[in-house]
N, C-alpha and C. Protein backbone atom coordinates (compact mmCIF):
# COMPACT_ATOMS: atom_id res chain seq x y z
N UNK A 1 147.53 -6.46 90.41
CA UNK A 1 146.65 -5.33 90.09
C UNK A 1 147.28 -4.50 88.97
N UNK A 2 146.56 -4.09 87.62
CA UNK A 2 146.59 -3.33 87.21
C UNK A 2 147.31 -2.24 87.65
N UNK A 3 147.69 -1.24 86.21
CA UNK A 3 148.33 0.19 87.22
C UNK A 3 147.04 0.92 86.81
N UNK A 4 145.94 0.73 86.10
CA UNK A 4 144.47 1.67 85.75
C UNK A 4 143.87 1.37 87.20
N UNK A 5 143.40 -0.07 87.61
CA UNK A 5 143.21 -0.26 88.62
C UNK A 5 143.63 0.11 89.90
N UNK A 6 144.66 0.29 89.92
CA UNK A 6 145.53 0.93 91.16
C UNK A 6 145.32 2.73 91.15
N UNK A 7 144.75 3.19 90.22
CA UNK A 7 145.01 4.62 90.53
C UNK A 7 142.74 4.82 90.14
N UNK A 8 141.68 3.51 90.06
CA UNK A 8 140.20 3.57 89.66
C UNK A 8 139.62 4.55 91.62
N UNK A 9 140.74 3.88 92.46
CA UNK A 9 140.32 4.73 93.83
C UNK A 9 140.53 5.99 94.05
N UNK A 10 138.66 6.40 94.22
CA UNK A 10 139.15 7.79 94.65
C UNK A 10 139.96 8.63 95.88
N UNK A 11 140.52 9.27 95.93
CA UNK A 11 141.48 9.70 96.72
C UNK A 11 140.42 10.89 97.32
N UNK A 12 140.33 10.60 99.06
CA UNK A 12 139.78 11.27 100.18
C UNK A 12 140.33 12.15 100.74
N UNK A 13 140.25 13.17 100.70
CA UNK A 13 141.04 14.63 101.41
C UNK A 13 140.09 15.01 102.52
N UNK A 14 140.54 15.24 103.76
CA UNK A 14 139.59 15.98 104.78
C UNK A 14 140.69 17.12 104.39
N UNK A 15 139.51 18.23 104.68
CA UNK A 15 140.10 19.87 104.69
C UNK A 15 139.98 20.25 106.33
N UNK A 16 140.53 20.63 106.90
CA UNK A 16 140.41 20.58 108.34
C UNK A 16 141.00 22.23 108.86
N UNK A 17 140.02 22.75 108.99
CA UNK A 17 140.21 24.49 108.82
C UNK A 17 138.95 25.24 109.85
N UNK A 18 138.91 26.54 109.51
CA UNK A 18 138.55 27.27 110.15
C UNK A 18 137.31 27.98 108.58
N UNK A 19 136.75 29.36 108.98
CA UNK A 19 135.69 29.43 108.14
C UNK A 19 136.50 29.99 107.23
N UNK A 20 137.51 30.46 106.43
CA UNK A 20 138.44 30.28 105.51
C UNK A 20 138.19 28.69 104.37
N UNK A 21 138.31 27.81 105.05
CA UNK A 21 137.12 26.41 104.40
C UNK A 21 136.17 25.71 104.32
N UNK A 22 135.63 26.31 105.60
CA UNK A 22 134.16 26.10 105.66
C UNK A 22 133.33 26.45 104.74
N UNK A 23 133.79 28.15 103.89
CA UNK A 23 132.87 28.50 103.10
C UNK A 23 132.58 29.66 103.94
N UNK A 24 132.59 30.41 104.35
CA UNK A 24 131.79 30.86 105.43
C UNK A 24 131.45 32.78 104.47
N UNK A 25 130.12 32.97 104.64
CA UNK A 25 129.18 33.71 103.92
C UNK A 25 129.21 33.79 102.12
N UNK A 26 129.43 32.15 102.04
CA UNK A 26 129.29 31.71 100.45
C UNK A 26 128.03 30.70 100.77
N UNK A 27 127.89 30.99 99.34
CA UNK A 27 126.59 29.68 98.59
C UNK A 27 127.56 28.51 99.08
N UNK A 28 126.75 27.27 98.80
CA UNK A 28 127.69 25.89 99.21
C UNK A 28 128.36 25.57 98.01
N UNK A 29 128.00 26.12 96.94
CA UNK A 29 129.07 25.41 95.81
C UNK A 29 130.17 26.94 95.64
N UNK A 30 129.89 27.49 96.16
CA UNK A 30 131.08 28.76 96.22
C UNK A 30 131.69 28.45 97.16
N UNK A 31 132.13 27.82 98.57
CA UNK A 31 132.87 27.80 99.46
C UNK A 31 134.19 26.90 98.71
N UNK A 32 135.42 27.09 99.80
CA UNK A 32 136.71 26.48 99.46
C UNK A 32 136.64 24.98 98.84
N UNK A 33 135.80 24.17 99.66
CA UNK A 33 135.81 22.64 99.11
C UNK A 33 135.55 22.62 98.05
N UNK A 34 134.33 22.89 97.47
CA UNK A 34 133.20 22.15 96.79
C UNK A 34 134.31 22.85 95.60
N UNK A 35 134.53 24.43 95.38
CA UNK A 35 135.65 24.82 94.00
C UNK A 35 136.69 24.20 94.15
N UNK A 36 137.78 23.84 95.35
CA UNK A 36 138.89 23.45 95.30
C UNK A 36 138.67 21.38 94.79
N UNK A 37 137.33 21.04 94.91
CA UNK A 37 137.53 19.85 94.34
C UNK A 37 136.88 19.70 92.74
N UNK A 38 136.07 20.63 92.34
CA UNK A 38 135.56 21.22 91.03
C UNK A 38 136.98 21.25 90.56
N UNK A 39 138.04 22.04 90.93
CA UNK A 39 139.22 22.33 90.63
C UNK A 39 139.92 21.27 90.13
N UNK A 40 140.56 20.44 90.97
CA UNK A 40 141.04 18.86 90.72
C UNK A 40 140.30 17.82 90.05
N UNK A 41 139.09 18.15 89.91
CA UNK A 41 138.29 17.11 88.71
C UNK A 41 138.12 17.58 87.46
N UNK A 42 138.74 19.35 87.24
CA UNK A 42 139.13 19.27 86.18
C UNK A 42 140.29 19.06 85.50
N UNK A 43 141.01 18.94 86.75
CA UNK A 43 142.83 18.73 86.21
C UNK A 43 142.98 17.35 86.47
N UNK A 44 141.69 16.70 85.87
CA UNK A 44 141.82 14.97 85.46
C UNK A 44 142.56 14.40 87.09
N UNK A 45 142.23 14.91 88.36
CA UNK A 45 142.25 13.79 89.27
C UNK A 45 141.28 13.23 90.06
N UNK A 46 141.11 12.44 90.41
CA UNK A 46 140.34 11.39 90.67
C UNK A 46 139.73 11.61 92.56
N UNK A 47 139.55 12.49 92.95
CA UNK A 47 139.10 12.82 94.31
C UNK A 47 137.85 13.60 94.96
N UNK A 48 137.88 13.36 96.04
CA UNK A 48 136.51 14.13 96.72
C UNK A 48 137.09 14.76 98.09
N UNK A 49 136.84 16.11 98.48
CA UNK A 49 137.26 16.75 99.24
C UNK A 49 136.19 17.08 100.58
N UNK A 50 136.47 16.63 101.83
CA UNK A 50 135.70 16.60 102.78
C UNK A 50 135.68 17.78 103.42
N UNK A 51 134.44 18.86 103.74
CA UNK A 51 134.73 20.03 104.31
C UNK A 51 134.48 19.73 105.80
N UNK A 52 135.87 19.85 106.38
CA UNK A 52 135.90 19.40 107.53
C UNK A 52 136.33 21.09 108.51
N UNK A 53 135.73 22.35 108.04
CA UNK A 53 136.48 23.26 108.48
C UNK A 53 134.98 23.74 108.92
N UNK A 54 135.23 24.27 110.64
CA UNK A 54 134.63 25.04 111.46
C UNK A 54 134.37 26.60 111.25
N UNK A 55 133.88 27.46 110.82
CA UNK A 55 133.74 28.46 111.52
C UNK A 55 133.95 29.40 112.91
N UNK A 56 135.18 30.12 113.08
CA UNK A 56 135.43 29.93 114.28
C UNK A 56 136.72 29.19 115.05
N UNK A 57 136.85 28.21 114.32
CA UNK A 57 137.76 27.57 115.01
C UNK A 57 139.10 27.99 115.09
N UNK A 58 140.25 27.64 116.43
CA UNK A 58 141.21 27.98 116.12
C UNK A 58 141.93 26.08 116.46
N UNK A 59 142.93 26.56 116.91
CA UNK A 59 143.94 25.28 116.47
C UNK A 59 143.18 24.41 117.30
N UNK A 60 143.09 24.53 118.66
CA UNK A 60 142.67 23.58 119.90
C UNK A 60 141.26 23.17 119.31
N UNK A 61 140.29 23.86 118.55
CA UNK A 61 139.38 23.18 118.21
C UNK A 61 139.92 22.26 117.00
N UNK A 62 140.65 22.33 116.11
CA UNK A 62 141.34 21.23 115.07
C UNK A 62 141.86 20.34 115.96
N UNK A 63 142.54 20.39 116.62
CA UNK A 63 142.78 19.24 117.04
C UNK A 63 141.71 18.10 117.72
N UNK A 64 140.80 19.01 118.74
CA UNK A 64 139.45 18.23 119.29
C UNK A 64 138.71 17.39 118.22
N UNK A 65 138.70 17.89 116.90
CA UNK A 65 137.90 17.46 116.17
C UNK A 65 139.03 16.27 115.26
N UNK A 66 140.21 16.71 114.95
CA UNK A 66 141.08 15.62 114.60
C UNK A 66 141.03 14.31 114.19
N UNK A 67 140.99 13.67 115.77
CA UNK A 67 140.64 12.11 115.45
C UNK A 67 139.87 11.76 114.95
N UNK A 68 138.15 12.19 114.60
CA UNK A 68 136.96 12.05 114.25
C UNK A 68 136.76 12.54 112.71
N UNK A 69 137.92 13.24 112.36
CA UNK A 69 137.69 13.85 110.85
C UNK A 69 138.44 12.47 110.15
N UNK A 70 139.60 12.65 111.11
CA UNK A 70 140.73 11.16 110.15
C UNK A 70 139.58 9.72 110.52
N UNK A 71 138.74 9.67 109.59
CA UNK A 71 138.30 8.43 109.46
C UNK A 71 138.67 7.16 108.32
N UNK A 72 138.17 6.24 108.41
CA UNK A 72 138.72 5.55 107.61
C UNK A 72 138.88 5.39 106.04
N UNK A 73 137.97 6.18 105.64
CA UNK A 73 138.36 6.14 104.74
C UNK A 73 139.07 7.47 103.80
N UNK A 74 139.54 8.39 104.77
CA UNK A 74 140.01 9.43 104.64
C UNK A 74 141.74 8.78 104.17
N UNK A 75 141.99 9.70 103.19
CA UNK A 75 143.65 9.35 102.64
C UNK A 75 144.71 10.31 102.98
N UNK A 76 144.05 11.66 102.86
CA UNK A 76 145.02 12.94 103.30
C UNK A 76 144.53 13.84 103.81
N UNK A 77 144.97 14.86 104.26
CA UNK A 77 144.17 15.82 105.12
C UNK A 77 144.56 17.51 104.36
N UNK A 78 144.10 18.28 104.32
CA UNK A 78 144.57 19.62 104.04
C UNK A 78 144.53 20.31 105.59
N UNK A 79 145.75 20.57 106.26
CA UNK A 79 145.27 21.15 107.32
C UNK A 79 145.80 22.94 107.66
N UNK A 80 144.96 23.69 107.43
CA UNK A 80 144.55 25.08 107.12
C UNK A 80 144.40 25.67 109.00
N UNK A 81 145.24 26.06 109.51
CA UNK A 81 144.66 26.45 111.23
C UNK A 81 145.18 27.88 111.82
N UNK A 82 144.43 28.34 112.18
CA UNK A 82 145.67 28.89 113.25
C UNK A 82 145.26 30.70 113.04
N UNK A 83 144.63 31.04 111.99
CA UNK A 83 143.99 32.26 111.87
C UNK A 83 143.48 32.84 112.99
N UNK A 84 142.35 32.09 113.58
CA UNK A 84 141.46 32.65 114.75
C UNK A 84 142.16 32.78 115.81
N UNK A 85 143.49 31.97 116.19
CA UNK A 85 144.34 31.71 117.32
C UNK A 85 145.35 33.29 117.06
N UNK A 86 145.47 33.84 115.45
CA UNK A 86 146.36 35.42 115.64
C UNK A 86 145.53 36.24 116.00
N UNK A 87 143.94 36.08 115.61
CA UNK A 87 143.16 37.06 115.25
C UNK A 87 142.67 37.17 117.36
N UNK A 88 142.73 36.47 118.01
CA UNK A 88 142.71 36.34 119.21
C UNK A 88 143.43 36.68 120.02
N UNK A 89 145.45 36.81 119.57
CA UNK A 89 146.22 36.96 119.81
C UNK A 89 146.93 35.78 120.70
N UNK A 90 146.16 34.32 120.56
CA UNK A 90 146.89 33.51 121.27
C UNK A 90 148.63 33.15 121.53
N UNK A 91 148.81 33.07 122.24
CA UNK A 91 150.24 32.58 122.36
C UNK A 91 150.43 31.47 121.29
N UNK A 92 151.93 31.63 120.95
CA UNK A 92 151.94 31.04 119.41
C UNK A 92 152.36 29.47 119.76
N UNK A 93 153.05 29.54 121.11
CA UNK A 93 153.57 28.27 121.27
C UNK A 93 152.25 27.22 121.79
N UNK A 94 151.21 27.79 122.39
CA UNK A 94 149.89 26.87 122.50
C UNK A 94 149.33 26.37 120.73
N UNK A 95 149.47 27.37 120.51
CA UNK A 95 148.90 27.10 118.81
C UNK A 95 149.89 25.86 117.85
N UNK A 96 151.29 26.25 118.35
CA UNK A 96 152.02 25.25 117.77
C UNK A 96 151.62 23.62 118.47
N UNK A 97 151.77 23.69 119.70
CA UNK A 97 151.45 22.60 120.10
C UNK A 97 150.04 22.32 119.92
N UNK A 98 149.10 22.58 119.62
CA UNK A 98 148.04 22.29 118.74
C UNK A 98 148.00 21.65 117.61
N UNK A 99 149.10 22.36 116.65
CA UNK A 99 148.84 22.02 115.46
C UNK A 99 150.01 20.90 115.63
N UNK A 100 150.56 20.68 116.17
CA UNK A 100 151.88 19.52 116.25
C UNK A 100 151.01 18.30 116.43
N UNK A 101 150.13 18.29 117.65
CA UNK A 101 149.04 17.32 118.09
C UNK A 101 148.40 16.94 116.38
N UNK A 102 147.29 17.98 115.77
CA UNK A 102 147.15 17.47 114.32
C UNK A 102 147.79 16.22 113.72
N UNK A 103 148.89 16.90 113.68
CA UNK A 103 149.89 16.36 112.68
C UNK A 103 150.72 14.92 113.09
N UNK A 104 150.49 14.78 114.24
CA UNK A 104 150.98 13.71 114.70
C UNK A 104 149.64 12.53 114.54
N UNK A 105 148.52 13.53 114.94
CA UNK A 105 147.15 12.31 114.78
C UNK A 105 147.12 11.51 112.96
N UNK A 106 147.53 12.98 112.33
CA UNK A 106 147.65 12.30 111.15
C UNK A 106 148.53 11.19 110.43
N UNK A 107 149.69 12.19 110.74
CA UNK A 107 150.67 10.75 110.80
C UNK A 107 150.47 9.24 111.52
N UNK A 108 150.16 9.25 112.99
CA UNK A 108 149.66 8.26 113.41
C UNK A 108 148.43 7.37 112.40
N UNK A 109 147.61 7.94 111.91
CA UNK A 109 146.82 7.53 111.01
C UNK A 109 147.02 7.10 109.39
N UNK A 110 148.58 7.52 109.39
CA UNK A 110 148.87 7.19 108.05
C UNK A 110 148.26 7.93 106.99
N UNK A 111 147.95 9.19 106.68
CA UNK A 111 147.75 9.79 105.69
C UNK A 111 148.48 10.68 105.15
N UNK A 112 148.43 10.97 103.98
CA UNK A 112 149.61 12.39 103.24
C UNK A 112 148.83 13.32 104.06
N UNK A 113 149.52 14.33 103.84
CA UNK A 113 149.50 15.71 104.80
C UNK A 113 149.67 17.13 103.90
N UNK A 114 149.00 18.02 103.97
CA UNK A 114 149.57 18.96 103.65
C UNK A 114 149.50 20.12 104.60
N UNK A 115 150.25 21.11 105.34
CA UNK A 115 150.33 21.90 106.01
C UNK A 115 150.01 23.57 105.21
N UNK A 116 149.24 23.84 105.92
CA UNK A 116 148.94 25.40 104.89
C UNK A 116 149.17 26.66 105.83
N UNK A 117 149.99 27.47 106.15
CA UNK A 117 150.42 28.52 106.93
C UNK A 117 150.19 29.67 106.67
N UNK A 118 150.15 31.02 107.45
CA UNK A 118 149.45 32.31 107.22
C UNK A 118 150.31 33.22 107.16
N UNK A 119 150.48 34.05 106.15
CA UNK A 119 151.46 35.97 106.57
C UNK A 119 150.45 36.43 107.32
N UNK A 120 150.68 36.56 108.49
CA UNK A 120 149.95 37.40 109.33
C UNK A 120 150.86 39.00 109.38
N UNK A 121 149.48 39.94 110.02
CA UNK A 121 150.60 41.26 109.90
C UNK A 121 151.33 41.26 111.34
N UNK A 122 151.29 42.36 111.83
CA UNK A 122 152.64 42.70 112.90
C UNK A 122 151.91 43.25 114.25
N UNK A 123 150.60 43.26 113.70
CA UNK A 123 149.29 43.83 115.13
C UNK A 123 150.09 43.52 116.78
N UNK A 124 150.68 42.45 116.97
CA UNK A 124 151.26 41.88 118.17
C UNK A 124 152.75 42.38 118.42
N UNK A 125 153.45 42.61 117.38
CA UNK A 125 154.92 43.02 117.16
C UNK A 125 155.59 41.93 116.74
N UNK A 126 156.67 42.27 115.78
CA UNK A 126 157.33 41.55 115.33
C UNK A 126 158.00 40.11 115.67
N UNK A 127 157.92 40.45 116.82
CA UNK A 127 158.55 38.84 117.32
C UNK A 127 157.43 38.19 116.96
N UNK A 128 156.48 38.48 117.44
CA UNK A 128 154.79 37.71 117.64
C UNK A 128 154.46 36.71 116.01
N UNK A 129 155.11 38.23 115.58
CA UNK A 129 154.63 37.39 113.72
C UNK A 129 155.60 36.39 113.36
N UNK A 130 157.20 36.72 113.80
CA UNK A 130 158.02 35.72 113.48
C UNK A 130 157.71 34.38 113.86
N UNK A 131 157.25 34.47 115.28
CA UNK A 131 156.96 33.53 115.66
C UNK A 131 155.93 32.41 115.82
N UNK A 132 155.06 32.84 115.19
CA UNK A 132 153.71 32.59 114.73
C UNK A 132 154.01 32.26 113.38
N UNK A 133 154.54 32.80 112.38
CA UNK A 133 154.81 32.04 111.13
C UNK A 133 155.49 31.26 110.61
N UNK A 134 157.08 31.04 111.92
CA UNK A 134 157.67 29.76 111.94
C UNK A 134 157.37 28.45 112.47
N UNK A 135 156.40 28.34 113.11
CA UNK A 135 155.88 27.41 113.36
C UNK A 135 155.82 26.44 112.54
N UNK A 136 154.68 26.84 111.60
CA UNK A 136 154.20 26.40 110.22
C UNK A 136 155.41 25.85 109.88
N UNK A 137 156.73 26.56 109.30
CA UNK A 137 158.00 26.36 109.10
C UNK A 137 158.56 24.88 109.67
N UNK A 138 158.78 25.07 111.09
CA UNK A 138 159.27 23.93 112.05
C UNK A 138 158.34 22.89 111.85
N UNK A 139 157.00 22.98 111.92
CA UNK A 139 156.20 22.07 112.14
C UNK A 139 156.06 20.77 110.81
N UNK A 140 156.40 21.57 109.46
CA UNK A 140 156.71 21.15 108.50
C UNK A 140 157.84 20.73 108.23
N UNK A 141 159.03 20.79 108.96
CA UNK A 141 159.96 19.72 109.01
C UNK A 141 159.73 18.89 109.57
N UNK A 142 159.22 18.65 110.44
CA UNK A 142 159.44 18.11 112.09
C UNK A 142 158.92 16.73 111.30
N UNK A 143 157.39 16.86 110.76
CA UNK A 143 156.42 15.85 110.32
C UNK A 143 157.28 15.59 108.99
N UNK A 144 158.27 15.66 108.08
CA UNK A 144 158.24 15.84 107.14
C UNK A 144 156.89 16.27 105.77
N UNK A 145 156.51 17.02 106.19
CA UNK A 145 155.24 17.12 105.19
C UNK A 145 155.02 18.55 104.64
N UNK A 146 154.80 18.35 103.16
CA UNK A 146 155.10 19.72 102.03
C UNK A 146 154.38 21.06 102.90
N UNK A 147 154.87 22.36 102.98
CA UNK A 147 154.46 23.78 103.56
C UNK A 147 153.87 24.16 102.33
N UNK A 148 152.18 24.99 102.13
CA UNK A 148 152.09 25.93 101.39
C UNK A 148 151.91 26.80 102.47
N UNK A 149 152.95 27.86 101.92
CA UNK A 149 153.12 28.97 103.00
C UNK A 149 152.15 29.73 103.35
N UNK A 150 150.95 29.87 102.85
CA UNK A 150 150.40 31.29 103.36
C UNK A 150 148.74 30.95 102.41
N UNK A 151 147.74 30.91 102.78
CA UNK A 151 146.23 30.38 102.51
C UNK A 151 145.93 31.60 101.36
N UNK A 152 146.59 32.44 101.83
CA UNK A 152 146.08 33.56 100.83
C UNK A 152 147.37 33.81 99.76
N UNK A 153 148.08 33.02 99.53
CA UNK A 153 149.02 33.67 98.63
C UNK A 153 148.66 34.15 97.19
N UNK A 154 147.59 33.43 97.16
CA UNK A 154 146.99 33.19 95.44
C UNK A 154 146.38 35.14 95.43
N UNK A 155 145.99 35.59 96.56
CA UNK A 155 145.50 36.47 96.46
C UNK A 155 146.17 37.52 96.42
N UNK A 156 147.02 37.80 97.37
CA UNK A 156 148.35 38.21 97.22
C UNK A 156 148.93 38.88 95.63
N UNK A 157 148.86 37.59 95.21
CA UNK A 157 149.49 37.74 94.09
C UNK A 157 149.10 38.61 93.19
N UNK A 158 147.32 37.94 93.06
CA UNK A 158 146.79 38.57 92.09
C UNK A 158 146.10 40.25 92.14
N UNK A 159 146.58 40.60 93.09
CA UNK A 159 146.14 41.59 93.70
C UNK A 159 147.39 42.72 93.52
N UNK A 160 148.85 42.29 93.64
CA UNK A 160 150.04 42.68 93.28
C UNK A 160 150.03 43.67 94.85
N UNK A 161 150.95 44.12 94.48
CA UNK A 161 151.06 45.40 95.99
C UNK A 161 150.47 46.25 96.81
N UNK A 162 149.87 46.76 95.43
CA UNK A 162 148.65 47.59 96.42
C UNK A 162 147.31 47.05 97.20
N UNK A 163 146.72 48.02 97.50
CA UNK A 163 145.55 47.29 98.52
C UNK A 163 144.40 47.18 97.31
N UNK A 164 144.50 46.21 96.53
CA UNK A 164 143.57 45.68 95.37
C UNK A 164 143.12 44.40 95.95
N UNK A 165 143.32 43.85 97.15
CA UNK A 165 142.76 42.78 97.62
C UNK A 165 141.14 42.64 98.00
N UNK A 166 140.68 43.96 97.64
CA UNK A 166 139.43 44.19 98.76
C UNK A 166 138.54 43.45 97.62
N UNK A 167 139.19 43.38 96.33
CA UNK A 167 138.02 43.04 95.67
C UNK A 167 137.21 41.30 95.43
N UNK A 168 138.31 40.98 96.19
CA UNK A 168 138.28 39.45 96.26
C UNK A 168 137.82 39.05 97.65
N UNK A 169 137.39 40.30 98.42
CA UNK A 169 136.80 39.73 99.99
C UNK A 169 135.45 40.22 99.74
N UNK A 170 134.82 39.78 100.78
CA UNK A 170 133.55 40.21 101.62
C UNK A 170 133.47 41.55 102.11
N UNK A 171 132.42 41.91 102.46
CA UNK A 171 132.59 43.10 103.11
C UNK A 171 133.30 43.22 104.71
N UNK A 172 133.48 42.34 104.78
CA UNK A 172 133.95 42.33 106.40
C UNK A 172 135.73 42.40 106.34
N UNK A 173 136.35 42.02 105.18
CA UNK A 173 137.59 42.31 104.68
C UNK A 173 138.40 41.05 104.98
N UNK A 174 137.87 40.25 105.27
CA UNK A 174 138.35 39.30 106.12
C UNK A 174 138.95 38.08 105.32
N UNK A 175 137.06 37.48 104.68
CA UNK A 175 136.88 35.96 104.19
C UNK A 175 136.27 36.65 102.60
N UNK A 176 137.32 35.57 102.01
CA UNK A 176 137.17 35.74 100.30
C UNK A 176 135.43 36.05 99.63
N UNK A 177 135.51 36.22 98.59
CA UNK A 177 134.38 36.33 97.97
C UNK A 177 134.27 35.02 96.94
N UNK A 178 133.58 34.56 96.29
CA UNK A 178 133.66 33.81 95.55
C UNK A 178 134.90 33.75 94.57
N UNK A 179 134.94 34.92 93.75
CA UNK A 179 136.15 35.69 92.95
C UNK A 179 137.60 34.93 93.98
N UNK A 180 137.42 35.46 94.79
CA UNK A 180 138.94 35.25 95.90
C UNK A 180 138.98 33.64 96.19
N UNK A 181 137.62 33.69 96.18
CA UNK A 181 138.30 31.83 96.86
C UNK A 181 138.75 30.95 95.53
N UNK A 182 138.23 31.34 94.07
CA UNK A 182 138.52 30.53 92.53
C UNK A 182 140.00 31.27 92.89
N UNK A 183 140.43 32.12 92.97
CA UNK A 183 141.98 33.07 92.78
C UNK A 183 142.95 31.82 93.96
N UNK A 184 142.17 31.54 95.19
CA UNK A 184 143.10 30.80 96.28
C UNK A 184 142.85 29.32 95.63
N UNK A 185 142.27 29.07 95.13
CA UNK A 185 141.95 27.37 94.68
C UNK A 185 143.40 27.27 93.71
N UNK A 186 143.48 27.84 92.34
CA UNK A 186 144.20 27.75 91.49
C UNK A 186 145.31 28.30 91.84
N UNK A 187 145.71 29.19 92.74
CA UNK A 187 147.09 28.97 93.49
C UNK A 187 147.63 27.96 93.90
N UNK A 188 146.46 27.28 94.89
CA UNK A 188 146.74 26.13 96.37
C UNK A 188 147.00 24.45 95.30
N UNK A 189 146.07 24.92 94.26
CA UNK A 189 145.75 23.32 93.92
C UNK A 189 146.77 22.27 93.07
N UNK A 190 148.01 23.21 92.91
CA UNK A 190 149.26 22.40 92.08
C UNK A 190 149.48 21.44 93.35
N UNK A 191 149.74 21.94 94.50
CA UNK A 191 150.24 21.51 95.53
C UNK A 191 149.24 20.63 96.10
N UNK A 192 147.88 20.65 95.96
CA UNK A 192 146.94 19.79 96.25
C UNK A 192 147.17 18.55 95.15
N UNK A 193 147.59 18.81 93.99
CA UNK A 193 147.45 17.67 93.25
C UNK A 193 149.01 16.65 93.71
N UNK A 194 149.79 17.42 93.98
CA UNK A 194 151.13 16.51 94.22
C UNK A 194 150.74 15.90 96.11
N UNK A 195 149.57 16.10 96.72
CA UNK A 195 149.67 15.49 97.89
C UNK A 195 148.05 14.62 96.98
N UNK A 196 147.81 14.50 96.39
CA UNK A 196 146.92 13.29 95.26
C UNK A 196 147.84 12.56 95.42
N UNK A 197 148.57 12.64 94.88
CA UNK A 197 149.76 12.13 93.88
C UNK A 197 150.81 10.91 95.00
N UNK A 198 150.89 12.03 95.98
CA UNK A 198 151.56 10.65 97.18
C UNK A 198 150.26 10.09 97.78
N UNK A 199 149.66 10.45 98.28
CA UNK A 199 148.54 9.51 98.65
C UNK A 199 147.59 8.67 97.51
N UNK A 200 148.08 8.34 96.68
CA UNK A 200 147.77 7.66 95.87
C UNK A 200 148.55 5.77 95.96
């Protein structure tokens, strides 16, 4: 085989999330997928991005849905979880073992991986957050598979210190606006292209 031939397959990403990728109170070509793969087809790679993210969901529903997202012809997964499980205040160690389950279905399935983790604030107390955001940490050794630390970093950023974030959400303060989700795409998507890149 060719090396043109070897790279003519498109490369399958399930996004496997909560309404953070679902899209959730966007048009369908404004939600996370449909820009974050607009995104990568303009940075010349060759893929299609499956919106495999619930509304709602927290880890235990990612995992339920898991086996049935990793289908066959799926190559890598983006897996985004665990929001609804702080915003609930779940215990962090159910959530880890949730998302460990994921990650093992994936691996079992043979696909690249990428793990995407949250700065949550301190609503629970400090241990709560430490512990809730090392997970992500551990869980990303454990599997060997690349950490982007935090879903919103892109926003973060562009927002700088002060509370200039509002302008990139919804009114509910929550879930991005169109503006916010192009700001989280072109953060997230270097790191989306280097899990192309091994699952290739």
């Amino acid at each position: 085989m060719t090396a043109s031939a070897a790279h003519a397959e498109t490369v399958t990403i399930a996004a496997l999330g909560d309404s953070l990728t679902a899209g959730y109170g966007l048009s369908q070509q404004d939600g996370f997928v449909p820009q974050l793969e607009a995104w990568l087809l303009a940075q010349g790679a060759d893929a299609a991005v499956m919106n495999a993210g619930v509304s709602g969901d927290t880890t235990a529903g990612g995992l339920s849905r898991a086996a049935w997202t990793l289908t066959p012809e799926v190559d890598a997964m983006i897996v985004a979880l665990g929001g609804n499980d702080f915003l609930r205040g779940l215990d962090p160690a159910v959530s880890r073992a949730n998302l460990d389950g994921i990650l093992a279905a994936g691996r079992d399935a043979g696909v690249e991986m990428l793990l995407v983790g949250l700065s949550v604030g301190a609503n629970y107390g400090l241990d709560y957050k430490r512990e809730f955001e090392a997970m992500y940490v551990d869980l990303a050794t454990k599997y060997d598979v690349p950490l982007y630390p935090d879903f919103a970093a892109g926003l973060r950023a562009a927002s700088g210190m002060q509370d200039g974030m509002s302008e990139f959400l919804q009114a509910d303060g929550i879930h991005p606006n169109t503006q916010g989700v192009s700001v989280i795409v072109a953060a997230m998507g270097p790191a989306v292209l280097e899990l192309i890149s091994n699952a290739e």
